[in-house]
PDB file of N, CA and C in Angstrom:
ATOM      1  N   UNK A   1      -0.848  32.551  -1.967  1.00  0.00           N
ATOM      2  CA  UNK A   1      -0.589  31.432  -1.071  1.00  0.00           C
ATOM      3  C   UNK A   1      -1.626  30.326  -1.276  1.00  0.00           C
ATOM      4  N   UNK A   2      -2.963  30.373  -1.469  1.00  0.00           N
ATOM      5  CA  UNK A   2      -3.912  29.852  -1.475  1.00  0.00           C
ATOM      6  C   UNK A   2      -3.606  29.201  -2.793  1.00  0.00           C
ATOM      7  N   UNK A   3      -3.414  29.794  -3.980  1.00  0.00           N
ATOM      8  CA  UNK A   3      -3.266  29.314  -5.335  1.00  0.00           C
ATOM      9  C   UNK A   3      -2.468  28.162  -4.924  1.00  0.00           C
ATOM     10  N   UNK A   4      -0.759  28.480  -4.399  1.00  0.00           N
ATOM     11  CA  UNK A   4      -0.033  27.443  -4.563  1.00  0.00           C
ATOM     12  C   UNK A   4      -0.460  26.248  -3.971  1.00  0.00           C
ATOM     13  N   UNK A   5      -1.707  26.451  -2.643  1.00  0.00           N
ATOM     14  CA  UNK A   5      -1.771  25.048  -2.377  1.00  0.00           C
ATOM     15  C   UNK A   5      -2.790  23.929  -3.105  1.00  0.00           C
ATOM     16  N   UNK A   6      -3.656  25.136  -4.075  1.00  0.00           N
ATOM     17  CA  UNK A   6      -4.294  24.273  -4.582  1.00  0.00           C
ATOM     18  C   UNK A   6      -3.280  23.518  -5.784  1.00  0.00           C
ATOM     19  N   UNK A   7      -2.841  24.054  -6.494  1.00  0.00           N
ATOM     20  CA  UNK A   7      -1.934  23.910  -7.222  1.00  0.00           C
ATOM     21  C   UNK A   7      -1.434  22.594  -6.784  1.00  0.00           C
ATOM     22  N   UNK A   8      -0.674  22.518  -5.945  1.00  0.00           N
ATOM     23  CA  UNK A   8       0.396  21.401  -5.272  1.00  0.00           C
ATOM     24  C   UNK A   8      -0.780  20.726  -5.046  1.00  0.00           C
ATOM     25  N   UNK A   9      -2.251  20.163  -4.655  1.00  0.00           N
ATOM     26  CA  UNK A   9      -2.589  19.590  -4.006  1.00  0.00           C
ATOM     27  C   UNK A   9      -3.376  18.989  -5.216  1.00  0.00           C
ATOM     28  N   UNK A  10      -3.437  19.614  -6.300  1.00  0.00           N
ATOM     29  CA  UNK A  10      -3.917  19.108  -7.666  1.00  0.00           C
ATOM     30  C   UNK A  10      -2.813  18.462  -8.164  1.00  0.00           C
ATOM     31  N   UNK A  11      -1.692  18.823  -8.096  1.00  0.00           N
ATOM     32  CA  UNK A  11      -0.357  17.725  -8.876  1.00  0.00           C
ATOM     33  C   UNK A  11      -0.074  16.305  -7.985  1.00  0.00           C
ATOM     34  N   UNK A  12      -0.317  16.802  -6.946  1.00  0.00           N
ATOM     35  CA  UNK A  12       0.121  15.260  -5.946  1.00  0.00           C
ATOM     36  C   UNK A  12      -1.265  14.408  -5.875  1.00  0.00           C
ATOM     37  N   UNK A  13      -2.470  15.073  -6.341  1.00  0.00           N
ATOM     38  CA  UNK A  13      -3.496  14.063  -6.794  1.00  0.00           C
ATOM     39  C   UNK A  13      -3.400  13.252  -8.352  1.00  0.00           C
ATOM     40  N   UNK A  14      -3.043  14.360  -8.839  1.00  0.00           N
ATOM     41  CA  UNK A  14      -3.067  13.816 -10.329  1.00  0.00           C
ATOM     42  C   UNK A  14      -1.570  12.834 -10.758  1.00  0.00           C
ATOM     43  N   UNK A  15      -0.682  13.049  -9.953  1.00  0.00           N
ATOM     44  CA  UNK A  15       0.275  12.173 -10.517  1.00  0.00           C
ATOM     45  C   UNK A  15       0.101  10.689 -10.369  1.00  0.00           C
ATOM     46  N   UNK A  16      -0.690   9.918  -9.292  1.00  0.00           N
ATOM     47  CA  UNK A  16      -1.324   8.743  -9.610  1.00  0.00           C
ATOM     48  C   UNK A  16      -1.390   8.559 -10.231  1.00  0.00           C
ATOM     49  N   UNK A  17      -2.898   8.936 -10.755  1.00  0.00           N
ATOM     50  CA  UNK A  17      -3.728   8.789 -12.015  1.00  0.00           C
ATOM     51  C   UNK A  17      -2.840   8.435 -13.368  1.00  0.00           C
ATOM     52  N   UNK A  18      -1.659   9.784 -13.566  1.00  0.00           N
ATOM     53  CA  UNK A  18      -1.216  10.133 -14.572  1.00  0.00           C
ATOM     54  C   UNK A  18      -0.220   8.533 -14.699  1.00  0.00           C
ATOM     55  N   UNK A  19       0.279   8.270 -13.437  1.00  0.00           N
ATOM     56  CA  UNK A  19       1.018   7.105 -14.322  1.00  0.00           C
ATOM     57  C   UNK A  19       0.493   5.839 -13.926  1.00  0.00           C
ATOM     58  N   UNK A  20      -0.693   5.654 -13.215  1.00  0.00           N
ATOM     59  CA  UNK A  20      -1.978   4.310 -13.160  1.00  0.00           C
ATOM     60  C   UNK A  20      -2.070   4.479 -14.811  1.00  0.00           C
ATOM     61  N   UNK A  21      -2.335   6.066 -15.769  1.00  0.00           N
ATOM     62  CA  UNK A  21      -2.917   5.459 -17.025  1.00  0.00           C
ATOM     63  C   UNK A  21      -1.534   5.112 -17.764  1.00  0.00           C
ATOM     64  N   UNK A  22      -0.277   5.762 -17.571  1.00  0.00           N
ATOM     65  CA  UNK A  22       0.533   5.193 -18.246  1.00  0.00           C
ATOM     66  C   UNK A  22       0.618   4.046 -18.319  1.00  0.00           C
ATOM     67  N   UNK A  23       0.892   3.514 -16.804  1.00  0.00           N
ATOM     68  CA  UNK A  23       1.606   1.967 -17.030  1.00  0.00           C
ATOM     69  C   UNK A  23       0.161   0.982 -17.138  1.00  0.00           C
ATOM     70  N   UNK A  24      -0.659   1.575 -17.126  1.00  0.00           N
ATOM     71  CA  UNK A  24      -2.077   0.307 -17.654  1.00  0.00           C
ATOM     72  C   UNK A  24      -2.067  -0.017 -18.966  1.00  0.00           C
ATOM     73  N   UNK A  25      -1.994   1.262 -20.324  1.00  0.00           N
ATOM     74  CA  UNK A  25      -1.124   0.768 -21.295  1.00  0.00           C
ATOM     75  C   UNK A  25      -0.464  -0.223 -21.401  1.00  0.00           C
ATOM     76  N   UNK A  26       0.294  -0.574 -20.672  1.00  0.00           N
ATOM     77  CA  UNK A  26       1.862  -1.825 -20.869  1.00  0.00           C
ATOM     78  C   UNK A  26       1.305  -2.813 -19.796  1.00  0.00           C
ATOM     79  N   UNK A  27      -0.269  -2.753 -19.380  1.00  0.00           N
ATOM     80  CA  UNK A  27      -0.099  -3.543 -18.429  1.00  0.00           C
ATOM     81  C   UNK A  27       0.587  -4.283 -17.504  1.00  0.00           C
ATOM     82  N   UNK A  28       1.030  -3.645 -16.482  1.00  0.00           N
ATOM     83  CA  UNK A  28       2.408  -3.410 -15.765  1.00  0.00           C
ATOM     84  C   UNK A  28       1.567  -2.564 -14.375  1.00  0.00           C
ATOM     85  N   UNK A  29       2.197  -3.135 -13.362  1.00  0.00           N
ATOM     86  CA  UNK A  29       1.738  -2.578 -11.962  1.00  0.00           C
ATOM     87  C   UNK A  29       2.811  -1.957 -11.559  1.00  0.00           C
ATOM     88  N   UNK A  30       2.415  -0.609 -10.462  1.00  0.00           N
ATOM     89  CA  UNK A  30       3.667  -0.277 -10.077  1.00  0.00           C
ATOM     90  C   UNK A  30       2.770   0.019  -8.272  1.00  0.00           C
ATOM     91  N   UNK A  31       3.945   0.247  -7.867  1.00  0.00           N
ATOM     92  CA  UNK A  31       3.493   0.663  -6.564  1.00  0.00           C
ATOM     93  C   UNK A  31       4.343   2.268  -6.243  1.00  0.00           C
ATOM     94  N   UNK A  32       3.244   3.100  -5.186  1.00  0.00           N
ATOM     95  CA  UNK A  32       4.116   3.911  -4.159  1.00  0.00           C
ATOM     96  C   UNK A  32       3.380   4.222  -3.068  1.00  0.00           C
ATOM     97  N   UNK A  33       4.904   4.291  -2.278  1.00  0.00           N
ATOM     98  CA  UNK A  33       4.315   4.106  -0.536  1.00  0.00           C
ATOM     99  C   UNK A  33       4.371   5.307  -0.432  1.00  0.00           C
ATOM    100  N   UNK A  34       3.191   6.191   0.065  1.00  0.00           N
ATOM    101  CA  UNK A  34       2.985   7.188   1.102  1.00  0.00           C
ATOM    102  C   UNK A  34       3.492   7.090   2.410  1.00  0.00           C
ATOM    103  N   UNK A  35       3.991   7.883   2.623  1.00  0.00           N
ATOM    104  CA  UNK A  35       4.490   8.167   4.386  1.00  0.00           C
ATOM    105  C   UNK A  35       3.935   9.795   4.633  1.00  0.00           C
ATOM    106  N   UNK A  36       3.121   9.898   5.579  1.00  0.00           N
ATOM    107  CA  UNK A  36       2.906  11.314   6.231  1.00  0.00           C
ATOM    108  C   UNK A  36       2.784  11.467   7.134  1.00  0.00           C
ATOM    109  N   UNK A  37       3.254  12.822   7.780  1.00  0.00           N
ATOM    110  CA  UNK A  37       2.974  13.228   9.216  1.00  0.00           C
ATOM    111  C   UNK A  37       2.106  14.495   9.046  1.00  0.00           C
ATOM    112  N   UNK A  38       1.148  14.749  10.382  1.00  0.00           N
ATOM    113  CA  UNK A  38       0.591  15.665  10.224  1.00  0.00           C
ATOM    114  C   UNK A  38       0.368  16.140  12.056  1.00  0.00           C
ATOM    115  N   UNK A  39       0.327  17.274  11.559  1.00  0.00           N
ATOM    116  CA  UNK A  39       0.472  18.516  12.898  1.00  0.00           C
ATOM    117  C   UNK A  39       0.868  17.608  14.295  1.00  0.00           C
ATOM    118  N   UNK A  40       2.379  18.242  14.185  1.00  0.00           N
ATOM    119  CA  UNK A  40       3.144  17.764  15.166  1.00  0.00           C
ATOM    120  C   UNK A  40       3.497  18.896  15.862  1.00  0.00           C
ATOM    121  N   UNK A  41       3.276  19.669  15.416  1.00  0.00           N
ATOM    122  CA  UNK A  41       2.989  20.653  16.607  1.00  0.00           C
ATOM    123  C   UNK A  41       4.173  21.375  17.523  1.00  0.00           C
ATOM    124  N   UNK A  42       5.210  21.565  16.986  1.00  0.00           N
ATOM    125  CA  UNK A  42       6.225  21.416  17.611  1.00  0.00           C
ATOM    126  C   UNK A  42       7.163  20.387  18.685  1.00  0.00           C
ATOM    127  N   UNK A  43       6.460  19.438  18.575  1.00  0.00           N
ATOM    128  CA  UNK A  43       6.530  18.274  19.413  1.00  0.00           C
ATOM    129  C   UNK A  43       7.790  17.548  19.098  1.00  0.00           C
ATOM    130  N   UNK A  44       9.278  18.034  19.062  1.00  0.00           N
ATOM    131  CA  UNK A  44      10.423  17.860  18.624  1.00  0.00           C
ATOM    132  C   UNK A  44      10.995  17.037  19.375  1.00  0.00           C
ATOM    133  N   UNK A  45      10.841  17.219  20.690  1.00  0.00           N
ATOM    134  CA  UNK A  45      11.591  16.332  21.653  1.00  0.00           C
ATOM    135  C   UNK A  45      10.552  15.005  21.708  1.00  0.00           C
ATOM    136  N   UNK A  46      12.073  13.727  21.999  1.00  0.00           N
ATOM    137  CA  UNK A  46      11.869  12.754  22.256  1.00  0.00           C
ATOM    138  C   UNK A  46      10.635  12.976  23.547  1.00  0.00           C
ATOM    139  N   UNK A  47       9.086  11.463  23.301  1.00  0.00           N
ATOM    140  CA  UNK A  47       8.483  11.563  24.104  1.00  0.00           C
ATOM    141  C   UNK A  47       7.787  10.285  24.319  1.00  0.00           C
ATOM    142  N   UNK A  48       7.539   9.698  25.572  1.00  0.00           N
ATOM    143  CA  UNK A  48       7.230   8.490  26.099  1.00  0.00           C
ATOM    144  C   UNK A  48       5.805   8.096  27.015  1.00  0.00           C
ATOM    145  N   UNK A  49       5.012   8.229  26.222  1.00  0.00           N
ATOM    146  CA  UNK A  49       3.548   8.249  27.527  1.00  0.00           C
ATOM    147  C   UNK A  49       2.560   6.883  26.178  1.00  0.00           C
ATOM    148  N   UNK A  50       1.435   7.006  27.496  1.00  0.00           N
ATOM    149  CA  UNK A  50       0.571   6.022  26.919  1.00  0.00           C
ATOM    150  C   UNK A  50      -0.990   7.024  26.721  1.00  0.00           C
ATOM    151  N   UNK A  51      -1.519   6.249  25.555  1.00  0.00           N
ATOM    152  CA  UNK A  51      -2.598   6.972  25.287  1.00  0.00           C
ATOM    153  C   UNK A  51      -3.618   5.876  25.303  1.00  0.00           C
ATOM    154  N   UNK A  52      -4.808   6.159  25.054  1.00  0.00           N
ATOM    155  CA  UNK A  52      -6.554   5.214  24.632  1.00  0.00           C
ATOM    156  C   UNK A  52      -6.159   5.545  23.233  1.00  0.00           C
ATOM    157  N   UNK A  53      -6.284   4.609  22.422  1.00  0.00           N
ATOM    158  CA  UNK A  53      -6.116   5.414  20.915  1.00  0.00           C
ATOM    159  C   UNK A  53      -7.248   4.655  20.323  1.00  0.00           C
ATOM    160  N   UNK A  54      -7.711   3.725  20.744  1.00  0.00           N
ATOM    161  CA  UNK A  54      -9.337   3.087  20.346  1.00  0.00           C
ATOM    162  C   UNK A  54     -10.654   3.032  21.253  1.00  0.00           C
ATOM    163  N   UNK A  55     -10.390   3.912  22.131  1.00  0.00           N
ATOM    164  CA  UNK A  55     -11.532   3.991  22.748  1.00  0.00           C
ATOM    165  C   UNK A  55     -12.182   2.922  23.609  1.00  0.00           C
ATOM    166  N   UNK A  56     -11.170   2.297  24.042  1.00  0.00           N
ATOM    167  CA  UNK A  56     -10.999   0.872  25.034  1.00  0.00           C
ATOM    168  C   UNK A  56      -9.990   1.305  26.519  1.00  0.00           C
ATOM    169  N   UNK A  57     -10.218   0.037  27.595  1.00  0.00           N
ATOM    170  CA  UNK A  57      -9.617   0.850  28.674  1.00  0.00           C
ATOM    171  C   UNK A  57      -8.045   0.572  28.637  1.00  0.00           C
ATOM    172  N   UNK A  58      -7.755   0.019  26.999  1.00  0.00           N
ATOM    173  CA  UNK A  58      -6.188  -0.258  27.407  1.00  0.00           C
ATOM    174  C   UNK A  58      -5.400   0.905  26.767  1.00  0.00           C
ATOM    175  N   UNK A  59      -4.241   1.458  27.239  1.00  0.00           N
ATOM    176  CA  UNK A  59      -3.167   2.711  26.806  1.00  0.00           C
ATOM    177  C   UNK A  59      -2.228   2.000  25.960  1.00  0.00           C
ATOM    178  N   UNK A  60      -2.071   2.481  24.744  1.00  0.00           N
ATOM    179  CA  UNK A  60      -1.293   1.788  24.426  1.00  0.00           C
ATOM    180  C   UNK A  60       0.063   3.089  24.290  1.00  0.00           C
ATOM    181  N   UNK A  61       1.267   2.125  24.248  1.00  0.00           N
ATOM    182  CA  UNK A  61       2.640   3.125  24.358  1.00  0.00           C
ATOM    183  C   UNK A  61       2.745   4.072  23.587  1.00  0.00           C
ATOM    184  N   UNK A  62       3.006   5.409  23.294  1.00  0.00           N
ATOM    185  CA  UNK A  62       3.456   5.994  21.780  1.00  0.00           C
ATOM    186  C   UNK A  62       4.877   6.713  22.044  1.00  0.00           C
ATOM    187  N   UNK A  63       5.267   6.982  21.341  1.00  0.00           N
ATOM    188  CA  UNK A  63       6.980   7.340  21.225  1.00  0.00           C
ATOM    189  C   UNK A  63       6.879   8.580  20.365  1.00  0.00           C
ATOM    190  N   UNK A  64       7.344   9.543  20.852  1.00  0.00           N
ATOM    191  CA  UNK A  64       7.152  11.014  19.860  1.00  0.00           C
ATOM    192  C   UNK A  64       8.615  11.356  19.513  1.00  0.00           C
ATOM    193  N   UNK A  65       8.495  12.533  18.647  1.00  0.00           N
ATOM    194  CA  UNK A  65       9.986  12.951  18.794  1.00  0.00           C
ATOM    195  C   UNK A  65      10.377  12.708  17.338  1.00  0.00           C
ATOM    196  N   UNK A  66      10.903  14.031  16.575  1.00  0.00           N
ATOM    197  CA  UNK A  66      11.298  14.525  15.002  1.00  0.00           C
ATOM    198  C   UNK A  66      12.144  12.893  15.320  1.00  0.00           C
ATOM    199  N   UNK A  67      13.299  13.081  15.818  1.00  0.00           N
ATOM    200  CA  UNK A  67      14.048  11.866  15.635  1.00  0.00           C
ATOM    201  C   UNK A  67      13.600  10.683  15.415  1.00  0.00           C
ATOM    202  N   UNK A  68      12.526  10.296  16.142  1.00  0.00           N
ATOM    203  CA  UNK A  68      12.266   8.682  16.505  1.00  0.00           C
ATOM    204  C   UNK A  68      10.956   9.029  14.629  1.00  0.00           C
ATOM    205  N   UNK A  69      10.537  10.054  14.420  1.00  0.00           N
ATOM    206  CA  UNK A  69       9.843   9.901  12.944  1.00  0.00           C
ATOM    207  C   UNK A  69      10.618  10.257  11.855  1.00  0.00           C
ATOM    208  N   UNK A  70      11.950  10.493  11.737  1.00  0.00           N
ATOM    209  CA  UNK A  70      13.158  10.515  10.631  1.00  0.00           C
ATOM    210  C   UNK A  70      13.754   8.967  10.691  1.00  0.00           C
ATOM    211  N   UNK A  71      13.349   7.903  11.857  1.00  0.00           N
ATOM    212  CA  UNK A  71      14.092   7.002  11.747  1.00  0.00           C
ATOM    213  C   UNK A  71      13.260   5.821  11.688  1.00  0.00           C
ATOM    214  N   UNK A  72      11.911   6.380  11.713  1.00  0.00           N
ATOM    215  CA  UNK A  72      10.805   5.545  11.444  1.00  0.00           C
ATOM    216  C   UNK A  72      10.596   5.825   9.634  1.00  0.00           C
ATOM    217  N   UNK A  73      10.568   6.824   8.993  1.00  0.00           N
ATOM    218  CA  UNK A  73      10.842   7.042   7.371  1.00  0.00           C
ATOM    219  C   UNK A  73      12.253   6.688   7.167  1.00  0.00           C
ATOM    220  N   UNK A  74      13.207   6.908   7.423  1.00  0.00           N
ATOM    221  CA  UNK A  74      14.656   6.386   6.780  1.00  0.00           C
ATOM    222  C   UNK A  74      14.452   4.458   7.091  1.00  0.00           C
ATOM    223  N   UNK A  75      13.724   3.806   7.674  1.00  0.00           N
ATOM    224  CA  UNK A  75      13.553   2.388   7.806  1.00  0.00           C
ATOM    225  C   UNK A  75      12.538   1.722   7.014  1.00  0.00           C
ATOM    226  N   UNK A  76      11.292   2.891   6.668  1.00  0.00           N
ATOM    227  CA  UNK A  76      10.249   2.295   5.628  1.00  0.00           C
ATOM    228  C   UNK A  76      11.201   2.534   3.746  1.00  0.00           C
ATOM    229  N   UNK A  77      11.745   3.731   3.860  1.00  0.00           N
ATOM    230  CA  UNK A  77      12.860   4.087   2.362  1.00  0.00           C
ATOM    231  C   UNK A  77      13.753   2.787   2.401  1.00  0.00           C
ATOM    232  N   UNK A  78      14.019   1.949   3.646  1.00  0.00           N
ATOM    233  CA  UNK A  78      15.359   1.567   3.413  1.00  0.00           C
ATOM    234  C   UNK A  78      14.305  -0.022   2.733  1.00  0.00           C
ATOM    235  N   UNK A  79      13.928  -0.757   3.702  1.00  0.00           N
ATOM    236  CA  UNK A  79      13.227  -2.438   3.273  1.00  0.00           C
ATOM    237  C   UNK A  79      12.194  -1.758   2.265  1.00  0.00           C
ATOM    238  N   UNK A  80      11.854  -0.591   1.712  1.00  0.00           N
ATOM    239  CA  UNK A  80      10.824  -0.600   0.450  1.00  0.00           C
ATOM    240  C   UNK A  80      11.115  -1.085  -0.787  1.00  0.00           C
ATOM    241  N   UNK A  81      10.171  -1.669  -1.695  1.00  0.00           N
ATOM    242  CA  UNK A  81      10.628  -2.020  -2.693  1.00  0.00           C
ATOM    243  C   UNK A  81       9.925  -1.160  -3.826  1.00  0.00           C
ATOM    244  N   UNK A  82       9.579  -0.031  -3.375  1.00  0.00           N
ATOM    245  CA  UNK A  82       8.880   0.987  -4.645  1.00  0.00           C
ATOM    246  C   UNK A  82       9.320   2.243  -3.668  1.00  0.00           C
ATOM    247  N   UNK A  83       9.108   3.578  -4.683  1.00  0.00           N
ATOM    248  CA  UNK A  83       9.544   4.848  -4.577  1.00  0.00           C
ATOM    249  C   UNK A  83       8.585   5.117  -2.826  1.00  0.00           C
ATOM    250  N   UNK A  84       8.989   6.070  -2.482  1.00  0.00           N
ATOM    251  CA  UNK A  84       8.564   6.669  -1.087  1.00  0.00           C
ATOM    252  C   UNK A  84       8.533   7.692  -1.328  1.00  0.00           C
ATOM    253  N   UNK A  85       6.817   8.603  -1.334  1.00  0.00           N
ATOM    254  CA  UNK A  85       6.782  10.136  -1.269  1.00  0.00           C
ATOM    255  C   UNK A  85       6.324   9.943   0.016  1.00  0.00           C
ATOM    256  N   UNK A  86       7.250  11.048   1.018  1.00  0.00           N
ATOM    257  CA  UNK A  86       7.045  11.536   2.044  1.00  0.00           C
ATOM    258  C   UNK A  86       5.849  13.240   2.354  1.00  0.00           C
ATOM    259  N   UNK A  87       5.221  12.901   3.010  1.00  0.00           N
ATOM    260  CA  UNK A  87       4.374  14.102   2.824  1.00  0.00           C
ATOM    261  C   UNK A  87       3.925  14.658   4.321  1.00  0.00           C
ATOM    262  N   UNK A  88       4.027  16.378   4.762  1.00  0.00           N
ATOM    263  CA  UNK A  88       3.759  16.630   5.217  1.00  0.00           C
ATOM    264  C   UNK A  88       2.478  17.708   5.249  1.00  0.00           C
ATOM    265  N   UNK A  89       1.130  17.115   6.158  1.00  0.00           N
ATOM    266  CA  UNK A  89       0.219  18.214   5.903  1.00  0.00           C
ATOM    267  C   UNK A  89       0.257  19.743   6.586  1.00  0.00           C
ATOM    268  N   UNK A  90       1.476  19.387   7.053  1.00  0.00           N
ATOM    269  CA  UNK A  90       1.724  20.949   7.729  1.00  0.00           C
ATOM    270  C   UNK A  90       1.512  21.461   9.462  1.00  0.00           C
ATOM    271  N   UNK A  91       1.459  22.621  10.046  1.00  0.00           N
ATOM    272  CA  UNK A  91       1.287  22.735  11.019  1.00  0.00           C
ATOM    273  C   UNK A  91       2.490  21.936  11.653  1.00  0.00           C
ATOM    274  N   UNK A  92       3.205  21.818  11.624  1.00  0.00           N
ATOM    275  CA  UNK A  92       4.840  20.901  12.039  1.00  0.00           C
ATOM    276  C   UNK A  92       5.264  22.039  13.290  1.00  0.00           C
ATOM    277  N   UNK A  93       5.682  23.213  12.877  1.00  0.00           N
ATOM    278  CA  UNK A  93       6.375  24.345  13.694  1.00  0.00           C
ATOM    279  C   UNK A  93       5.301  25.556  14.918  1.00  0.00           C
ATOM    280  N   UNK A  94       4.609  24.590  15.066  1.00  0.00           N
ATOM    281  CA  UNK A  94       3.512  25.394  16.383  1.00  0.00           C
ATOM    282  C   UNK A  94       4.044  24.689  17.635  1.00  0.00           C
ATOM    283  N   UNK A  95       3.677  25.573  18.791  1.00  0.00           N
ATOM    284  CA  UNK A  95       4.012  25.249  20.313  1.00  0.00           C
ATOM    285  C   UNK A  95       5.053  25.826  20.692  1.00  0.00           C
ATOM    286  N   UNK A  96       5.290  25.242  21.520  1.00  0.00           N
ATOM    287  CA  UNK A  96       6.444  26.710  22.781  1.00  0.00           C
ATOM    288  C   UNK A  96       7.734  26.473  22.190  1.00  0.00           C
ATOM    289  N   UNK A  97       8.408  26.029  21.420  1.00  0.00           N
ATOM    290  CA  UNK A  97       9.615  26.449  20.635  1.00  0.00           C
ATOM    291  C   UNK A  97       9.773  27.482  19.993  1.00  0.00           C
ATOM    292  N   UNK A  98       7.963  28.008  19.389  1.00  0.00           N
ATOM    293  CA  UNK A  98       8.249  29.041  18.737  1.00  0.00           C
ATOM    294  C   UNK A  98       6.961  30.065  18.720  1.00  0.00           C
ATOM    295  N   UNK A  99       6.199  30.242  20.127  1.00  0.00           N
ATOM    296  CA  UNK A  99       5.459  30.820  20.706  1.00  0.00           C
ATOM    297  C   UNK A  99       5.924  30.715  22.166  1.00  0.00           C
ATOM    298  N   UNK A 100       6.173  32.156  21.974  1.00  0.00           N
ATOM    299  CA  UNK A 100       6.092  31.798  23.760  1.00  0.00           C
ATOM    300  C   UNK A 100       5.536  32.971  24.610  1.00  0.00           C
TER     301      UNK A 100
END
């Protein structure tokens, strides 16, 4: 288990690189957009509260919910004008859906 993640975590570093040196050759730019989520925790259902997210006294809104972040990535894929790797760091399926 451990192997494969180093593994995977060495290919999704190195594929940059690998085609930054290709297309520098042909001098030629390319772009790709990252999109990731990370430990959501089971946090599936739609959700509506305010948080401090800078450490100031204002809350600002946040919106949770698998749905409202499948339609926040299907809207960055759709107006992008370069490839979209989507990436998850894991921990997605924890909390009372599937502990209880």
């Amino acid at each position: 288990m451990k192997n494969n993640f180093f593994l995977t975590l060495a290919v999704l570093i190195l594929i940059p690189f690998i085609l930054t040196t290709a297309l520098a050759e042909k001098n030629e730019t390319r772009r790709l957009i990252f999109v990731g989520t990370a430990d959501l925790q089971g946090k599936l259902d739609p959700v509506e509260r305010s948080i401090n997210l800078d450490n100031t006294d204002t809350a600002t809104p946040v919106l949770g919910g698998i749905a409202r972040i499948a339609t926040a990535i299907a809207r960055v894929k759709q107006s992008a004008n370069a490839p979209v790797i989507v990436l998850s760091s894991g921990d997605d399926l924890m909390g009372r859906y599937f502990h209880f």
